[in-house]
PDB file of N, CA and C in Angstrom:
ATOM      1  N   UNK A   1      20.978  -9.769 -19.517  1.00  0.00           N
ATOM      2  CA  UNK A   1      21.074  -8.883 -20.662  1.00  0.00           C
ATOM      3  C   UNK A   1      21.346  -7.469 -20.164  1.00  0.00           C
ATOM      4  N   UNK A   2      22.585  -6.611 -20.820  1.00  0.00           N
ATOM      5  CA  UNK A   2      22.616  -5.671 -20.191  1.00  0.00           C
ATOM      6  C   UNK A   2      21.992  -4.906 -21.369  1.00  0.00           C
ATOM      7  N   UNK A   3      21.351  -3.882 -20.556  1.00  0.00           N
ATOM      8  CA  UNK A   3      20.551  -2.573 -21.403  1.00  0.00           C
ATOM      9  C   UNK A   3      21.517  -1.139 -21.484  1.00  0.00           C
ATOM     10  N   UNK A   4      21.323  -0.576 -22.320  1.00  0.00           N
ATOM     11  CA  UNK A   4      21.969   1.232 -21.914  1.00  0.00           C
ATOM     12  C   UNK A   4      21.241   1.912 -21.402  1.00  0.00           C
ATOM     13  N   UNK A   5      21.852   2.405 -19.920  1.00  0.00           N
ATOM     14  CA  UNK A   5      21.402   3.523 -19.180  1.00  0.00           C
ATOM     15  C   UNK A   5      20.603   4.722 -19.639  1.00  0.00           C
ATOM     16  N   UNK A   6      20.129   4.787 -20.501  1.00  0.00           N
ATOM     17  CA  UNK A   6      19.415   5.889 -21.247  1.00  0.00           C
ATOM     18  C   UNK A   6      18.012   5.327 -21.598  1.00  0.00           C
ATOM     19  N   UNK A   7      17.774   4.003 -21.570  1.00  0.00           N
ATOM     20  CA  UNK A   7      16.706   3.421 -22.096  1.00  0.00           C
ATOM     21  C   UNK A   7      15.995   3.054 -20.434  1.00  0.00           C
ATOM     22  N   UNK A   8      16.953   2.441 -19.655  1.00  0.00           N
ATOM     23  CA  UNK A   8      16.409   2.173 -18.481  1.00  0.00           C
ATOM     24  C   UNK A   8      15.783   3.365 -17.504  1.00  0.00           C
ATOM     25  N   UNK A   9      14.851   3.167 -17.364  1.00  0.00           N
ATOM     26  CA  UNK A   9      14.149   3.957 -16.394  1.00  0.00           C
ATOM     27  C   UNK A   9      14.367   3.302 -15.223  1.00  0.00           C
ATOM     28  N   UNK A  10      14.708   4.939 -14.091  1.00  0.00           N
ATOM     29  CA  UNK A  10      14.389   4.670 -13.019  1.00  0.00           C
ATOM     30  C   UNK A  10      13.320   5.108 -12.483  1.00  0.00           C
ATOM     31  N   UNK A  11      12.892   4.926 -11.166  1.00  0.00           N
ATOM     32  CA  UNK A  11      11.422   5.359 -10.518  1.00  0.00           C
ATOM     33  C   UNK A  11      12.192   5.861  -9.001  1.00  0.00           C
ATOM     34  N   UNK A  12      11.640   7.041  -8.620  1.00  0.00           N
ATOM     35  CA  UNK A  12      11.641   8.100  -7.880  1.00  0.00           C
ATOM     36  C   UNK A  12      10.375   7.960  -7.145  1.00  0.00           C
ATOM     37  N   UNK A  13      10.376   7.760  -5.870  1.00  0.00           N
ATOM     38  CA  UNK A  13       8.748   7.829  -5.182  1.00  0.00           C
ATOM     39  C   UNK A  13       9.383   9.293  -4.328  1.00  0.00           C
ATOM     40  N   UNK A  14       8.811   9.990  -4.467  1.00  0.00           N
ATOM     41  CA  UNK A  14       8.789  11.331  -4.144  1.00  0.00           C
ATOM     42  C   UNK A  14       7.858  12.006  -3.118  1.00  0.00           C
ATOM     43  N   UNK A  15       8.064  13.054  -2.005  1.00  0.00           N
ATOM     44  CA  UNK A  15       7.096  13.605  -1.017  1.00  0.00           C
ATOM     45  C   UNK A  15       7.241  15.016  -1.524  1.00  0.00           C
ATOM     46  N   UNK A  16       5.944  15.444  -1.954  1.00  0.00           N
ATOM     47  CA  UNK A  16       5.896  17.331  -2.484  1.00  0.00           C
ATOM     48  C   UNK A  16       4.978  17.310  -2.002  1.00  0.00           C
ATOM     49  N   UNK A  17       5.295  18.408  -0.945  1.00  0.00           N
ATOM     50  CA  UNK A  17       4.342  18.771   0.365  1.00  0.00           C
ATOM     51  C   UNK A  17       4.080  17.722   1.355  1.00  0.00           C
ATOM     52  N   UNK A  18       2.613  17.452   0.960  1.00  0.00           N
ATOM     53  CA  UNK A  18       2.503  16.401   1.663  1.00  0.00           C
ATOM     54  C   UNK A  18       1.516  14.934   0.602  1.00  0.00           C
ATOM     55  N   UNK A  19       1.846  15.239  -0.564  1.00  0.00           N
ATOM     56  CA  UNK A  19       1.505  13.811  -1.372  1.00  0.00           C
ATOM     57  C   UNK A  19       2.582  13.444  -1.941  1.00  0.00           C
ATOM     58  N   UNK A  20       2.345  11.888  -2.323  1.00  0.00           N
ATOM     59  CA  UNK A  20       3.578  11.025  -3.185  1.00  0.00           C
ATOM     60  C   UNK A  20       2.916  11.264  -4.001  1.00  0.00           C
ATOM     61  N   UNK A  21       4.302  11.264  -5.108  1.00  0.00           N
ATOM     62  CA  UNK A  21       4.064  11.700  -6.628  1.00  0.00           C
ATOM     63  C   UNK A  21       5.735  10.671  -6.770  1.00  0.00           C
ATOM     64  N   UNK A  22       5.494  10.020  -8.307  1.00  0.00           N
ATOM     65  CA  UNK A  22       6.471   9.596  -9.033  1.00  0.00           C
ATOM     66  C   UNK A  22       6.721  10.246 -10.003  1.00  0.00           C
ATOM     67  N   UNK A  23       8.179   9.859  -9.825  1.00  0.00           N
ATOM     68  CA  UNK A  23       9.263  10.800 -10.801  1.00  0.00           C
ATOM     69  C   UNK A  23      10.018   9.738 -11.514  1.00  0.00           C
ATOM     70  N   UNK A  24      10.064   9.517 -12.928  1.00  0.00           N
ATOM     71  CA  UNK A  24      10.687   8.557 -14.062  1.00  0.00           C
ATOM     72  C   UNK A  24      11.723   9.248 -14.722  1.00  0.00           C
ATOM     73  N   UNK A  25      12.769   8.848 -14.631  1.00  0.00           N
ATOM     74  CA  UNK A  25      13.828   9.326 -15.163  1.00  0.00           C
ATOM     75  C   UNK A  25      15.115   8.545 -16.217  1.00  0.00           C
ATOM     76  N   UNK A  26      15.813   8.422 -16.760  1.00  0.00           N
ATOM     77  CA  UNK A  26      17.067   7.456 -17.359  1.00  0.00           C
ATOM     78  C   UNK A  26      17.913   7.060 -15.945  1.00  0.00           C
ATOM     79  N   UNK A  27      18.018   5.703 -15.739  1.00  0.00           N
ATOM     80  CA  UNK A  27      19.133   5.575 -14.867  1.00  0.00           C
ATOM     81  C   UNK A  27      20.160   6.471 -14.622  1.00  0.00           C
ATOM     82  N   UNK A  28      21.020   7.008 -15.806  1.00  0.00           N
ATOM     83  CA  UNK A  28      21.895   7.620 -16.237  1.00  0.00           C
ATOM     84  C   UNK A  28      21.562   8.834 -15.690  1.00  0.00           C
ATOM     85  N   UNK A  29      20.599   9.385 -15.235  1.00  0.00           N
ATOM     86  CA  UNK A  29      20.046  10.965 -15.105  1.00  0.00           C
ATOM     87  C   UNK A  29      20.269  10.624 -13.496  1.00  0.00           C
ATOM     88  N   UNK A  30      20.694  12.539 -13.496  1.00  0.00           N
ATOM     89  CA  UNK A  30      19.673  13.038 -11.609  1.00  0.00           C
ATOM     90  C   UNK A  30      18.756  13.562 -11.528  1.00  0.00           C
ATOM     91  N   UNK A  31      18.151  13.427 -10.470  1.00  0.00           N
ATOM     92  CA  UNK A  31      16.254  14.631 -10.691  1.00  0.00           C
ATOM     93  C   UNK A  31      17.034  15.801 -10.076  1.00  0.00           C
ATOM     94  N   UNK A  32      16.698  17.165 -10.678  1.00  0.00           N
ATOM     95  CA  UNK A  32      16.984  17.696  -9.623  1.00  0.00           C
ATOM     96  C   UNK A  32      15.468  18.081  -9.056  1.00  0.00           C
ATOM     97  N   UNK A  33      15.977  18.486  -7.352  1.00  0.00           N
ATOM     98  CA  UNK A  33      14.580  18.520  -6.775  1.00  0.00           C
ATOM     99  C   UNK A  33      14.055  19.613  -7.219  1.00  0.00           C
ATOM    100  N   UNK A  34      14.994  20.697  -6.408  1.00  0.00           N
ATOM    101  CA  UNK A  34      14.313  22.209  -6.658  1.00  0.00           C
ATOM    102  C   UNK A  34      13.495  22.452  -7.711  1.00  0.00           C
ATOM    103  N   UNK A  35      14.110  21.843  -9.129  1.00  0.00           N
ATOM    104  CA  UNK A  35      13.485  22.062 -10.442  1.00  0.00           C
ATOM    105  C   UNK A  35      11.860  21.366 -10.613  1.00  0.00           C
ATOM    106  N   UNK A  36      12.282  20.490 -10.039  1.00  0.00           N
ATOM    107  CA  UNK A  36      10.787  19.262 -10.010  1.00  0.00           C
ATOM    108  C   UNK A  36       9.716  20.051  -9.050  1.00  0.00           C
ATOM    109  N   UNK A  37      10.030  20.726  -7.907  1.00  0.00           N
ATOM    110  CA  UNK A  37       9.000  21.433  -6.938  1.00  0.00           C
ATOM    111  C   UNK A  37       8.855  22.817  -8.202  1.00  0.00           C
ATOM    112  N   UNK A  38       9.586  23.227  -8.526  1.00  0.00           N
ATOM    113  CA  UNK A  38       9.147  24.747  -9.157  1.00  0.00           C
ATOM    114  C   UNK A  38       7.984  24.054 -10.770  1.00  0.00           C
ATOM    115  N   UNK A  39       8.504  22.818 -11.434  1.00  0.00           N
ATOM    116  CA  UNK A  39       7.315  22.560 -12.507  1.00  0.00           C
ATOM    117  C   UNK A  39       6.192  22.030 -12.088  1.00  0.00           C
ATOM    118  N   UNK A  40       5.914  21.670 -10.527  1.00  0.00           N
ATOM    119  CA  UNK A  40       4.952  20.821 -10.334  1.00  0.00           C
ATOM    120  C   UNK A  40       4.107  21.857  -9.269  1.00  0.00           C
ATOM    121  N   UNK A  41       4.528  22.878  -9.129  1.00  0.00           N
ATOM    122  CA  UNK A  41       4.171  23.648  -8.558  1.00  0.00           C
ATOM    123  C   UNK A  41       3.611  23.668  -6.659  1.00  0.00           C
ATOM    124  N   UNK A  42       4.716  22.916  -6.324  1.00  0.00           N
ATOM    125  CA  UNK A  42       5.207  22.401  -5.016  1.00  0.00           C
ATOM    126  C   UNK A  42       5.823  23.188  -4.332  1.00  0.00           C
ATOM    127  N   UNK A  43       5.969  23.256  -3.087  1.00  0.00           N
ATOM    128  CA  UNK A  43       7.407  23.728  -1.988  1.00  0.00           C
ATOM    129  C   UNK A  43       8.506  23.191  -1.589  1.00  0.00           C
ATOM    130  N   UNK A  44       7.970  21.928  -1.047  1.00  0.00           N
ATOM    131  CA  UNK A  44       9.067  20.996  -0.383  1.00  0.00           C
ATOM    132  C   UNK A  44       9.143  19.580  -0.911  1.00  0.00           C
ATOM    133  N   UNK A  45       9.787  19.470  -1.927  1.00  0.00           N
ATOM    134  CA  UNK A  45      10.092  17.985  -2.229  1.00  0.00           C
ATOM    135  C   UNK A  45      10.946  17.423  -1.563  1.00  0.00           C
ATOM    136  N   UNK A  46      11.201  16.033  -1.105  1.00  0.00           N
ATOM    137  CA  UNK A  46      12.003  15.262  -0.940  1.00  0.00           C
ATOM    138  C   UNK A  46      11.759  13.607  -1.238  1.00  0.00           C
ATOM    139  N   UNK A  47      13.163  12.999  -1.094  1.00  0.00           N
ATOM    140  CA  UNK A  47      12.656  11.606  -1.592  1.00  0.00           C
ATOM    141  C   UNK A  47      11.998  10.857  -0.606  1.00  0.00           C
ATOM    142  N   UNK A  48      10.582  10.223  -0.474  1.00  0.00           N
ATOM    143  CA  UNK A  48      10.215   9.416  -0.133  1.00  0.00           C
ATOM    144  C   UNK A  48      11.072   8.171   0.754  1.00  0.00           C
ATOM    145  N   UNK A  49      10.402   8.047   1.842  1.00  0.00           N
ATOM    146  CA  UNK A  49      10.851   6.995   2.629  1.00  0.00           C
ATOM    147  C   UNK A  49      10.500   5.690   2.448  1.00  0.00           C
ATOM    148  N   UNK A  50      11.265   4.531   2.772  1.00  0.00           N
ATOM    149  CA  UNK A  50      10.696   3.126   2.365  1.00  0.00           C
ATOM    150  C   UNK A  50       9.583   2.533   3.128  1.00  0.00           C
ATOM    151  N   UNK A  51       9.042   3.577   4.249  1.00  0.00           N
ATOM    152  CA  UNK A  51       8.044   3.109   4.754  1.00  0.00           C
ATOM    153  C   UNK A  51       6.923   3.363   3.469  1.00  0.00           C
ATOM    154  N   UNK A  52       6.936   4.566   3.107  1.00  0.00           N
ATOM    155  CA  UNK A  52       5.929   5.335   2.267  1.00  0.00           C
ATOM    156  C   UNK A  52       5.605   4.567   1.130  1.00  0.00           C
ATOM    157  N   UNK A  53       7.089   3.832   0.796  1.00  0.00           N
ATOM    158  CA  UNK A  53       6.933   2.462  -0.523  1.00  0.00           C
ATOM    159  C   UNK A  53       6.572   1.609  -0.217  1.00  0.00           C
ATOM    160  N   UNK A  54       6.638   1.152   0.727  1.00  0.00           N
ATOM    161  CA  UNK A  54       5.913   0.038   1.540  1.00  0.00           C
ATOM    162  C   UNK A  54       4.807  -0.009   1.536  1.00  0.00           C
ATOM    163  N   UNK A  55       4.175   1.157   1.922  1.00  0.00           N
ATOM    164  CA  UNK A  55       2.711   1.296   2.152  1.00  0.00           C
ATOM    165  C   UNK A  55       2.113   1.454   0.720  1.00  0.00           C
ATOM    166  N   UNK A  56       2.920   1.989  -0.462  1.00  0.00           N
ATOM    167  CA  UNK A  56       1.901   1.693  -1.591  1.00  0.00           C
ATOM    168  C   UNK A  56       1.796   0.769  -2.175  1.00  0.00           C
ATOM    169  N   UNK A  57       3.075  -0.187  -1.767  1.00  0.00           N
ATOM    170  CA  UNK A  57       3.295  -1.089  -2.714  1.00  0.00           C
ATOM    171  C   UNK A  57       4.023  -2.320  -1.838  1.00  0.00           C
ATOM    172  N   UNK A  58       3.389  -2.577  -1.259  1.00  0.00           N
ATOM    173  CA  UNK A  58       3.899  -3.705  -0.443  1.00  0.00           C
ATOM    174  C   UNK A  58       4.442  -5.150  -0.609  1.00  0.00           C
ATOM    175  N   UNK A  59       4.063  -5.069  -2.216  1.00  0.00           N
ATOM    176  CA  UNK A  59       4.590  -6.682  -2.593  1.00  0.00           C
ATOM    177  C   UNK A  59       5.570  -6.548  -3.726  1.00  0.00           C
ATOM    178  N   UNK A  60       6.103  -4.935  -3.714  1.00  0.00           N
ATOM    179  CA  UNK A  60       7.181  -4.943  -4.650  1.00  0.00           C
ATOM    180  C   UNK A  60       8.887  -4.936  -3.764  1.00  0.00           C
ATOM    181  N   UNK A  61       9.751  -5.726  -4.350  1.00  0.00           N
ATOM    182  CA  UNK A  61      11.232  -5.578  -3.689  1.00  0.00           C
ATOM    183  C   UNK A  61      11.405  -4.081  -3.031  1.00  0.00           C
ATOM    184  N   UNK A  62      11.895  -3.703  -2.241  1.00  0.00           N
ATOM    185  CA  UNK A  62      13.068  -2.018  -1.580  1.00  0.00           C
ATOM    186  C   UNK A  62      13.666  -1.998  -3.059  1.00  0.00           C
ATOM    187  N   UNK A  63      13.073  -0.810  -3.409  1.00  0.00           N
ATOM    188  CA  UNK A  63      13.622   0.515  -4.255  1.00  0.00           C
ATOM    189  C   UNK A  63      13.647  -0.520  -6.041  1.00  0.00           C
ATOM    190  N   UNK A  64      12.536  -1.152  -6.400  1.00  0.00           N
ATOM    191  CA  UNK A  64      12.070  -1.630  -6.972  1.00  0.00           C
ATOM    192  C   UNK A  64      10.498  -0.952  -7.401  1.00  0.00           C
ATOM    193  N   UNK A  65       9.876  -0.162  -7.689  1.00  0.00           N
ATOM    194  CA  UNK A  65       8.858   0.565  -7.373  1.00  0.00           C
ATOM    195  C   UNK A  65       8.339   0.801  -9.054  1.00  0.00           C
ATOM    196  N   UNK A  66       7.345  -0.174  -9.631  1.00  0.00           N
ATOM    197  CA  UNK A  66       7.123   0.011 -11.133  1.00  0.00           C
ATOM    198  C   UNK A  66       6.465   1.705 -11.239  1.00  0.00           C
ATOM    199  N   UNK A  67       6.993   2.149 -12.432  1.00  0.00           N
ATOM    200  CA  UNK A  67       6.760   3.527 -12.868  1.00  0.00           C
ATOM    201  C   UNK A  67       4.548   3.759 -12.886  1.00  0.00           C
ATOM    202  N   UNK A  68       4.211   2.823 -12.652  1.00  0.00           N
ATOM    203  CA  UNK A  68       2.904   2.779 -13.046  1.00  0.00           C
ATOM    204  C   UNK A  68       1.740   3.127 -12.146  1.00  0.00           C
ATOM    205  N   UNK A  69       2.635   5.016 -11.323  1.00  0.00           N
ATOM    206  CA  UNK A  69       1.550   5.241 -10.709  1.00  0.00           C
ATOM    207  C   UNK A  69       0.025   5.510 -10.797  1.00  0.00           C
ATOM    208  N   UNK A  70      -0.325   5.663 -11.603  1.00  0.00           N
ATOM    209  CA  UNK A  70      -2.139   5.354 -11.664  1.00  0.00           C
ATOM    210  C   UNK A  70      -2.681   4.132 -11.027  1.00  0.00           C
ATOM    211  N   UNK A  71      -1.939   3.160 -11.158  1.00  0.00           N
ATOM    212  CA  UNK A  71      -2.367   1.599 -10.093  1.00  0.00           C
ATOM    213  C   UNK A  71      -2.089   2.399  -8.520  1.00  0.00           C
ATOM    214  N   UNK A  72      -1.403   3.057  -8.181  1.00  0.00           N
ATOM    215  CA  UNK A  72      -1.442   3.342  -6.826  1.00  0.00           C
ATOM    216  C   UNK A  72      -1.931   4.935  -6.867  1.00  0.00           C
ATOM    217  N   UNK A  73      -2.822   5.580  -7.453  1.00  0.00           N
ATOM    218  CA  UNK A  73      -3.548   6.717  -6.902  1.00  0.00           C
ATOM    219  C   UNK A  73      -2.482   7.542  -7.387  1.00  0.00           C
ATOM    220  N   UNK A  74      -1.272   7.774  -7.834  1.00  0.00           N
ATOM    221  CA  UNK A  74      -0.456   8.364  -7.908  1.00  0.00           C
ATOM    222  C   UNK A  74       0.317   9.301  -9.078  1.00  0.00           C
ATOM    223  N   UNK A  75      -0.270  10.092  -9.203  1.00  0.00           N
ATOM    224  CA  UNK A  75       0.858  11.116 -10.565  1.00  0.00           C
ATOM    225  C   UNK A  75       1.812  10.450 -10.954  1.00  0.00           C
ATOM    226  N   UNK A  76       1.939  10.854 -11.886  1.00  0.00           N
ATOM    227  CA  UNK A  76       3.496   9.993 -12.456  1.00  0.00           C
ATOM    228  C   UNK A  76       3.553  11.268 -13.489  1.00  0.00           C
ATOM    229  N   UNK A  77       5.351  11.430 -13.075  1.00  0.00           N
ATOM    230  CA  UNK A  77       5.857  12.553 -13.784  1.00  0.00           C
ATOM    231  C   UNK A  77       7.416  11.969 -14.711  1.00  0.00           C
ATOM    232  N   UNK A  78       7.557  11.748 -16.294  1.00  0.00           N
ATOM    233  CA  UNK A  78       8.196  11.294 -16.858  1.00  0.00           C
ATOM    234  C   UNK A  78       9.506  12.373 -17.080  1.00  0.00           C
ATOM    235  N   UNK A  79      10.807  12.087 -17.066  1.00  0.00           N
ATOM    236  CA  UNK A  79      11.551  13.418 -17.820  1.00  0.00           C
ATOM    237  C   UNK A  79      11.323  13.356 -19.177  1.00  0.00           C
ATOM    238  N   UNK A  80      11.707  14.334 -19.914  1.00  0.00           N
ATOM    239  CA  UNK A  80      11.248  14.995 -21.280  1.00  0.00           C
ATOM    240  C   UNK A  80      12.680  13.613 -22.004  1.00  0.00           C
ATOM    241  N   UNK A  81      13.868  13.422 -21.360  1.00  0.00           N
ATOM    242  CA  UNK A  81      14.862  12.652 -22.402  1.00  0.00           C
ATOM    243  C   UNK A  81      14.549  11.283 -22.442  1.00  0.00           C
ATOM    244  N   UNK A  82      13.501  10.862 -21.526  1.00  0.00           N
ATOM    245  CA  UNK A  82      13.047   9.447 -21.473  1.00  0.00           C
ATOM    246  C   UNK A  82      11.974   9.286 -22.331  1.00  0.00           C
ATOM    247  N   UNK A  83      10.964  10.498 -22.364  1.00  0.00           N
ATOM    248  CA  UNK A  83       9.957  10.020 -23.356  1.00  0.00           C
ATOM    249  C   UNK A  83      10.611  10.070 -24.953  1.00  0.00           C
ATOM    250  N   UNK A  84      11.780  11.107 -25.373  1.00  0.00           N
ATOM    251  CA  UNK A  84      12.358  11.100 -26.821  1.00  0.00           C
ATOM    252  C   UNK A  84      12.818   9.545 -27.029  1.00  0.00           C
ATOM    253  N   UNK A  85      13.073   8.297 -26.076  1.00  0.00           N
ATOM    254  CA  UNK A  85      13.077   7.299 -26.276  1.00  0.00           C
ATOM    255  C   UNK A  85      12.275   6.652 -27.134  1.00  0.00           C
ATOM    256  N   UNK A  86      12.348   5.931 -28.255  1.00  0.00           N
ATOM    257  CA  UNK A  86      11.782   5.081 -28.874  1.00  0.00           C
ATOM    258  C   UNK A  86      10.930   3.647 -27.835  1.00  0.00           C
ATOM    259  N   UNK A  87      12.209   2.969 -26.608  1.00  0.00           N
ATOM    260  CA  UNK A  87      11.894   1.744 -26.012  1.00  0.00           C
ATOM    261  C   UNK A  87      12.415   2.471 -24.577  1.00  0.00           C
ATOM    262  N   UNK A  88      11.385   1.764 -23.962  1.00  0.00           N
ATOM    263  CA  UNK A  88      12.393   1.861 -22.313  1.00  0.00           C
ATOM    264  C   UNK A  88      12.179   0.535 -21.533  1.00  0.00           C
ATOM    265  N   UNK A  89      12.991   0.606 -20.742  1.00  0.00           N
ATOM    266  CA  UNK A  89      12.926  -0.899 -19.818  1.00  0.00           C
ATOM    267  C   UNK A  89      12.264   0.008 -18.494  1.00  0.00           C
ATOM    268  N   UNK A  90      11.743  -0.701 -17.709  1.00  0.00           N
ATOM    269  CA  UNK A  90      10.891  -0.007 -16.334  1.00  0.00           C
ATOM    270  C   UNK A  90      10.519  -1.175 -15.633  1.00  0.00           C
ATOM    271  N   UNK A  91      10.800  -0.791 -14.392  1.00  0.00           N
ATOM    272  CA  UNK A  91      11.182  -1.976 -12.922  1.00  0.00           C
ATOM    273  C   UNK A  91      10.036  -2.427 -13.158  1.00  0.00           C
ATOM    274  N   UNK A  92       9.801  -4.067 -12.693  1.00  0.00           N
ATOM    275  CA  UNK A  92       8.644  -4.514 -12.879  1.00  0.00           C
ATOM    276  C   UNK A  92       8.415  -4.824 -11.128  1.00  0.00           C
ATOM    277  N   UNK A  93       9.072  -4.360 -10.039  1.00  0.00           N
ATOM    278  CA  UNK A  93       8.719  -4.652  -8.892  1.00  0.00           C
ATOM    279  C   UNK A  93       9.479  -5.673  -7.937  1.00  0.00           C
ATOM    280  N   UNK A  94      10.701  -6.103  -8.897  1.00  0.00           N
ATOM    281  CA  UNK A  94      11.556  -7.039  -8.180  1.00  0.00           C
ATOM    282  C   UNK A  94      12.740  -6.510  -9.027  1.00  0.00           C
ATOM    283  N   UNK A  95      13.881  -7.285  -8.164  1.00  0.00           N
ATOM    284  CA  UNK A  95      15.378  -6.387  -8.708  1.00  0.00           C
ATOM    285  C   UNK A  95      15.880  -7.881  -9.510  1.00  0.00           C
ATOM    286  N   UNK A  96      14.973  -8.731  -9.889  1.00  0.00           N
ATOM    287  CA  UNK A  96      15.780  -9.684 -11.222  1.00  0.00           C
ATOM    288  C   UNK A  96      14.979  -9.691 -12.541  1.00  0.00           C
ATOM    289  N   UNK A  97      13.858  -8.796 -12.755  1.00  0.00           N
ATOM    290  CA  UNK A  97      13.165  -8.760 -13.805  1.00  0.00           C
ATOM    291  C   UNK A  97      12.962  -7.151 -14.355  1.00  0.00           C
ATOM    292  N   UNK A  98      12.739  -6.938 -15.289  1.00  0.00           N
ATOM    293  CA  UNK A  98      12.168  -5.606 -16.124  1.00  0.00           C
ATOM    294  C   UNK A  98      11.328  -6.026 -17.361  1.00  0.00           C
ATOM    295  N   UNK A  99      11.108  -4.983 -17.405  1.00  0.00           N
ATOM    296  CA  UNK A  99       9.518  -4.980 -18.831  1.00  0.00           C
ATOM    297  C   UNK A  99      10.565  -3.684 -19.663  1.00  0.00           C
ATOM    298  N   UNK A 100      10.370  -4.416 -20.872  1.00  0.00           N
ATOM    299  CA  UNK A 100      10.917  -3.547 -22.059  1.00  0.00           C
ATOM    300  C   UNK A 100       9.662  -2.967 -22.755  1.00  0.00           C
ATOM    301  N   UNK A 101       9.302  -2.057 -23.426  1.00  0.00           N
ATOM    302  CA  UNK A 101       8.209  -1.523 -24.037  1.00  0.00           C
ATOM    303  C   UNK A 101       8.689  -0.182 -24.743  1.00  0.00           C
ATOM    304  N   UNK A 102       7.626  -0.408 -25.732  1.00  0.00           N
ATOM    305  CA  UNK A 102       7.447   0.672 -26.528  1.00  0.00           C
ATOM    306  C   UNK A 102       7.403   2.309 -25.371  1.00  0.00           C
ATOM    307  N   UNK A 103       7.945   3.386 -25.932  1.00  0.00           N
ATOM    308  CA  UNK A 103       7.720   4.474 -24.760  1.00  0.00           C
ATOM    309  C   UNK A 103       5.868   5.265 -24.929  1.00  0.00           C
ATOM    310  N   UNK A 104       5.676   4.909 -26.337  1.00  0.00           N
ATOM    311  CA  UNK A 104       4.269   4.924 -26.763  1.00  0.00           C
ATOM    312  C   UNK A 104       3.035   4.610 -25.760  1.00  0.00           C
ATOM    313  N   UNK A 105       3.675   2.839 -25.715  1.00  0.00           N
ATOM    314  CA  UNK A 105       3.042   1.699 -24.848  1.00  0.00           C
ATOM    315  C   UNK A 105       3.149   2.782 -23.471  1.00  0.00           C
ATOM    316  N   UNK A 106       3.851   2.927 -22.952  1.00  0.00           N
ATOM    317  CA  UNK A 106       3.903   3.361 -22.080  1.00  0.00           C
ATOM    318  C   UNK A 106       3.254   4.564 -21.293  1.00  0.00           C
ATOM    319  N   UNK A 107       3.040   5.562 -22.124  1.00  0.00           N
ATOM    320  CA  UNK A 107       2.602   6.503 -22.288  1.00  0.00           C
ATOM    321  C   UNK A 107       0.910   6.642 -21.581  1.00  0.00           C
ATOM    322  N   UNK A 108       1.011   5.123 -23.273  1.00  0.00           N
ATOM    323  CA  UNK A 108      -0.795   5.118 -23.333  1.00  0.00           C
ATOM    324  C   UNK A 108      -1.439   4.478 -21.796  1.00  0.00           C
ATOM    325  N   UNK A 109      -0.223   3.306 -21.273  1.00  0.00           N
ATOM    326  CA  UNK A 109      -0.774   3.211 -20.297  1.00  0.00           C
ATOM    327  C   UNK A 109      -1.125   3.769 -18.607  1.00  0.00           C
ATOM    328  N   UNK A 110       0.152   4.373 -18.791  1.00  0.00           N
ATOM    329  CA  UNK A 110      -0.082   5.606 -17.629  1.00  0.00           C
ATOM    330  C   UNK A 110       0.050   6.964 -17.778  1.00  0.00           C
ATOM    331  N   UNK A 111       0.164   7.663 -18.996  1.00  0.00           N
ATOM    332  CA  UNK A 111      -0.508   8.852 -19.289  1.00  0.00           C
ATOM    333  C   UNK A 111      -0.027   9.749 -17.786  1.00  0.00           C
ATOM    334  N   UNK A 112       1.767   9.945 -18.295  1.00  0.00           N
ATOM    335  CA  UNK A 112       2.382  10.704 -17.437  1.00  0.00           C
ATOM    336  C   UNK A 112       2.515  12.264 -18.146  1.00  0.00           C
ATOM    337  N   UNK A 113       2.612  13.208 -16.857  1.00  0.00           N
ATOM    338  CA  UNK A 113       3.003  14.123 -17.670  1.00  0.00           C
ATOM    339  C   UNK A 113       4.567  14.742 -17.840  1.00  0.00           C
ATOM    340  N   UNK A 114       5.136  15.204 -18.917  1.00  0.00           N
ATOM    341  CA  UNK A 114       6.284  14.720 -19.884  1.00  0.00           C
ATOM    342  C   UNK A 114       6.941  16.484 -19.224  1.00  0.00           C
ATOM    343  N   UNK A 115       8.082  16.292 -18.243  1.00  0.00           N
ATOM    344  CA  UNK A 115       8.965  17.394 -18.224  1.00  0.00           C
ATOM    345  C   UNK A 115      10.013  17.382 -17.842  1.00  0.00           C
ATOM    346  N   UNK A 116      11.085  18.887 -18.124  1.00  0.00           N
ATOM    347  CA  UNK A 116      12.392  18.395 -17.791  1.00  0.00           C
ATOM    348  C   UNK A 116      12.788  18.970 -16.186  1.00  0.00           C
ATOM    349  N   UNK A 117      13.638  17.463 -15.690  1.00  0.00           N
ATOM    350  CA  UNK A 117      12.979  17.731 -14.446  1.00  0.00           C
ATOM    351  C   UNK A 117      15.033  17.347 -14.092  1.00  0.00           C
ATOM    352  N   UNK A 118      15.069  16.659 -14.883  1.00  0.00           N
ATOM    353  CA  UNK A 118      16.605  15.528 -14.643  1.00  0.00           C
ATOM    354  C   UNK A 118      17.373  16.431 -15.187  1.00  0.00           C
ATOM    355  N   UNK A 119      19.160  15.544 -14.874  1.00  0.00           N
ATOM    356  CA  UNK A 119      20.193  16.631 -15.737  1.00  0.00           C
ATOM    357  C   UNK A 119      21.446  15.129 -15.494  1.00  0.00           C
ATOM    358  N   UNK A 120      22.334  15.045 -16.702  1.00  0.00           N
ATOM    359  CA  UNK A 120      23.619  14.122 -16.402  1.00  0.00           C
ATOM    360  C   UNK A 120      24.551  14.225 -14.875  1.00  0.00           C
TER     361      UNK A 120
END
């Protein structure tokens, strides 16, 4: 089933400073960094290495990484055009499945905080 890029979330495992923090965005979107270190009130972001995914999440596929950092200790930072979504799809940890949900649902369950971080 194909979905539209606007509904699909991607997941960003991210290094600012020196903690991982996730970044949720529309497929369709880029993060920019600079912007994401100046709202999160960071210096040095960059993207996370697959060791670093590895180590939180060891039984999910490479670059498969579910948006649901609170299970791994982890912030989770949503962009502002993903939460105006009604539904989003979000990696469930392997690259042949996704979870569709309410963005509500979503919300309630990992209680990210909502900014604009992305750009087309």
């Amino acid at each position: 089933m194909h979905l539209p890029d606007d509904i699909v979330a991607k997941t960003v495992l991210l290094r600012a400073d020196d903690q991982l923090m996730l970044a949720v965005l529309p497929a369709s979107e880029a993060i920019d960094l600079a912007r994401f270190a100046t709202l999160t009130g960071t210096h040095h972001v960059t993207l996370a290495s697959e060791k670093d995914m590895a180590s939180i999440a060891p039984l999910c596929d490479p670059g498969c990484l579910p948006p649901v950092g609170n299970l791994f200790g982890l912030p989770v930072y949503v962009a502002a055009s993903l939460a105006a979504d009604d539904v989003i799809a979000i990696d469930s940890g392997t690259h042949t499945e996704s979870v569709c949900m309410t963005y509500a649902d979503f919300e309630t369950m990992v209680q990210p905080r909502v900014m604009r971080f992305s750009h087309h």
